[in-house]
C-alpha atoms as a PDB file:
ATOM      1  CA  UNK A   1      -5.081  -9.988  -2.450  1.00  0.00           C
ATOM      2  CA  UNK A   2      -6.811  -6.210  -3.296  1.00  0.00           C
ATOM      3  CA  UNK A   3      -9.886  -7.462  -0.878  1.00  0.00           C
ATOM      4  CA  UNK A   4     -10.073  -4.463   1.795  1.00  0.00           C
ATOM      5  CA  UNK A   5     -10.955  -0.847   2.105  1.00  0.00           C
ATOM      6  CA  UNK A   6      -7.110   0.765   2.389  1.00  0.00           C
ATOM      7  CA  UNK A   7      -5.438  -1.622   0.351  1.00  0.00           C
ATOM      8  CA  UNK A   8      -5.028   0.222  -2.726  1.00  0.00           C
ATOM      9  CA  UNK A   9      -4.828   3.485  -1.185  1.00  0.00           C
ATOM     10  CA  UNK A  10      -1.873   1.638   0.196  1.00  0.00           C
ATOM     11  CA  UNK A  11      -0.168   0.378  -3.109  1.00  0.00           C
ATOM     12  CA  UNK A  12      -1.364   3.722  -4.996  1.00  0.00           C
ATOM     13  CA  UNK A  13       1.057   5.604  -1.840  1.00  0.00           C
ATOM     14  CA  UNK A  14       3.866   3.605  -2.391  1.00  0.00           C
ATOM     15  CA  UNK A  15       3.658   3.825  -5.851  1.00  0.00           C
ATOM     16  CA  UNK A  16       4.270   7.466  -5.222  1.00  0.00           C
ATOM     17  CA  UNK A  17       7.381   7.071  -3.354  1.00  0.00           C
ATOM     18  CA  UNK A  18      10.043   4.612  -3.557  1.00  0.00           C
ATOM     19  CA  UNK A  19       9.829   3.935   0.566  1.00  0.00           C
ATOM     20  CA  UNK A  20       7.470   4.730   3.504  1.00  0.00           C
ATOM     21  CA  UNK A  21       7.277   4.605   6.987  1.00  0.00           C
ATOM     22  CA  UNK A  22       4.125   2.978   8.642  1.00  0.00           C
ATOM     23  CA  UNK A  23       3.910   6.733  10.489  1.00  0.00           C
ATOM     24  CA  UNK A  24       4.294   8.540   7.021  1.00  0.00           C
ATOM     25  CA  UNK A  25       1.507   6.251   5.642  1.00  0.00           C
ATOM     26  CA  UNK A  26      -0.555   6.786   8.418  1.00  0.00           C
ATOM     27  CA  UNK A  27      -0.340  10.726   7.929  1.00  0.00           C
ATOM     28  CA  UNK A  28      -0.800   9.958   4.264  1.00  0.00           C
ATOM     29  CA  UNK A  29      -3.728   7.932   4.337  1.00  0.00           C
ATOM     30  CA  UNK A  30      -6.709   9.818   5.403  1.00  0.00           C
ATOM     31  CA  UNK A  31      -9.360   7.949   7.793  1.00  0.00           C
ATOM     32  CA  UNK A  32      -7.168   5.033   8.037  1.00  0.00           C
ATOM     33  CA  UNK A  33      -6.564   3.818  11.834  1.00  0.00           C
ATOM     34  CA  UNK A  34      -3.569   2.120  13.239  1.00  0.00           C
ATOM     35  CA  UNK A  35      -4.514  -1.003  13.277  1.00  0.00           C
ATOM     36  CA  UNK A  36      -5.948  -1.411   9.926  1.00  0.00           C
ATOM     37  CA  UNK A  37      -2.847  -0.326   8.163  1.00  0.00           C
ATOM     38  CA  UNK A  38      -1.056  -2.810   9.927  1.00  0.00           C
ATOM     39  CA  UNK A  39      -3.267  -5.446   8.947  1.00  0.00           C
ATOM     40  CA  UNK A  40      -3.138  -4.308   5.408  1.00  0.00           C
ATOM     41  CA  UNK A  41       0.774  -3.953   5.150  1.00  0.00           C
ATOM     42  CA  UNK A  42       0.973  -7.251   6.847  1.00  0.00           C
ATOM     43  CA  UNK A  43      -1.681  -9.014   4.278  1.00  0.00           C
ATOM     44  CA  UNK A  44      -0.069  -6.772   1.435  1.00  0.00           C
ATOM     45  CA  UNK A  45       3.688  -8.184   2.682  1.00  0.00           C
ATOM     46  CA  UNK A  46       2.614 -11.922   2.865  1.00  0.00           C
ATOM     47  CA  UNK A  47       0.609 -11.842  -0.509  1.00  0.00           C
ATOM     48  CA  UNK A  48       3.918 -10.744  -1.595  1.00  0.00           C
ATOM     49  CA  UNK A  49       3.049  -7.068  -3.444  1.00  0.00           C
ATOM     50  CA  UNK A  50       4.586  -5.487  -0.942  1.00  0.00           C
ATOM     51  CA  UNK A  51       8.057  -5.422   0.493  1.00  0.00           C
ATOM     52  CA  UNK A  52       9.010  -4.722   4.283  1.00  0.00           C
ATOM     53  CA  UNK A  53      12.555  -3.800   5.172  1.00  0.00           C
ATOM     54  CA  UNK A  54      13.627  -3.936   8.496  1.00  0.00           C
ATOM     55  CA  UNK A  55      16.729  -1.950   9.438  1.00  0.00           C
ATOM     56  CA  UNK A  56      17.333  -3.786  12.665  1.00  0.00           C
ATOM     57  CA  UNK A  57      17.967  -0.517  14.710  1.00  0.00           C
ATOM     58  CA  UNK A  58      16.752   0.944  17.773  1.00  0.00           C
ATOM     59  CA  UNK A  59      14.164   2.392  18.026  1.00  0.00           C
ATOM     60  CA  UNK A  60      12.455   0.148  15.818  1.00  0.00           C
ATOM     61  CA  UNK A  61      12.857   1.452  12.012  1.00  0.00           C
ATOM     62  CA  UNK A  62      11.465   0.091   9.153  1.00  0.00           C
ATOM     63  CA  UNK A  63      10.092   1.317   5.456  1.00  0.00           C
ATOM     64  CA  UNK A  64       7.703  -0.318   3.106  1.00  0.00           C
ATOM     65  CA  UNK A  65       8.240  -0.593  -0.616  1.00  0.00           C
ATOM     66  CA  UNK A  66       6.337  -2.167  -3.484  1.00  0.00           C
ATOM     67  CA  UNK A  67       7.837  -5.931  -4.344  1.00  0.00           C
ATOM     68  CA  UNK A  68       8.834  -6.439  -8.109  1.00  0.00           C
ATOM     69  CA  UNK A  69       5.005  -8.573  -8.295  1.00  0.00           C
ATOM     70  CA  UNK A  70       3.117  -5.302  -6.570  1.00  0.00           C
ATOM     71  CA  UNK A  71       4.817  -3.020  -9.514  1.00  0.00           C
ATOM     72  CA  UNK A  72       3.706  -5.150 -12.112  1.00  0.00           C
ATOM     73  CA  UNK A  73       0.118  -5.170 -10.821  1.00  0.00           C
ATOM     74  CA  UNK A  74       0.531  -1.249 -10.907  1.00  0.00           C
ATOM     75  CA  UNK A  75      -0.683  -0.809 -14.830  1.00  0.00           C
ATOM     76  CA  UNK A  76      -3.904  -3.010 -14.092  1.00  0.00           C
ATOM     77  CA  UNK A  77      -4.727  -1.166 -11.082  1.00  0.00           C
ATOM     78  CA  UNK A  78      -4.396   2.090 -12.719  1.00  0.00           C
ATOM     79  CA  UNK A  79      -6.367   1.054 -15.876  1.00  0.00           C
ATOM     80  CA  UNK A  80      -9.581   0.104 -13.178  1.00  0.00           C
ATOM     81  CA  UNK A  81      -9.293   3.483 -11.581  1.00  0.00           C
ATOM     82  CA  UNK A  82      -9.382   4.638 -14.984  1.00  0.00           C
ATOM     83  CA  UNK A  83     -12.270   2.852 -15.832  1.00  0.00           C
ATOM     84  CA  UNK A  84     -13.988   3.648 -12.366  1.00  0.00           C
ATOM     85  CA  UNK A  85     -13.862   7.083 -13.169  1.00  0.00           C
ATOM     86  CA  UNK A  86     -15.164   7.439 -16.513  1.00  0.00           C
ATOM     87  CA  UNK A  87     -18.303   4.585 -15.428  1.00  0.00           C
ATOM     88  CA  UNK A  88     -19.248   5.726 -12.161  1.00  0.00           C
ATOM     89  CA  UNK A  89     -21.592   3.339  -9.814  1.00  0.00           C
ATOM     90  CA  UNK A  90     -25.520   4.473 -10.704  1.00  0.00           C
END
């Protein structure tokens, strides 16, 4: 599910905020290209951390948000970064 450069940059962003546009995350997201975020959001969406809501308006509108499963993965992700930091790689 976490397997991929940008995919917890991705769920680390929407942690942040409660909703964002692919074009905010893009801005967001240093270094990350087009295409890869959408491959990520769509993994992240069928994997089922993440939640995408289509507003079914034109133009084309829709936000991302982290699914109730994505939250609860939140506190494990956060203790690894924690952990990541205080052991750096040699």
């Amino acid at each position: 599910m976490l397997q991929g450069r940008w995919k917890l940059p991705i769920l680390f962003r929407l942690y942040a905020d409660p909703a964002l546009r692919t074009s905010q995350l893009k801005r967001e997201i240093a270094g990350i290209s087009q295409k890869m975020l959408t491959q990520h959001l769509r993994e992240l969406a069928e994997d089922g951390l993440v939640d995408r809501i289509d507003f079914m308006e034109k133009p084309l509108r829709v936000e991302y948000q982290l699914s109730e499963m994505g939250r609860q993965l939140l506190p494990v992700l956060v203790a690894m970064r924690g952990f990541s930091v205080a052991h750096p790689a040699v």
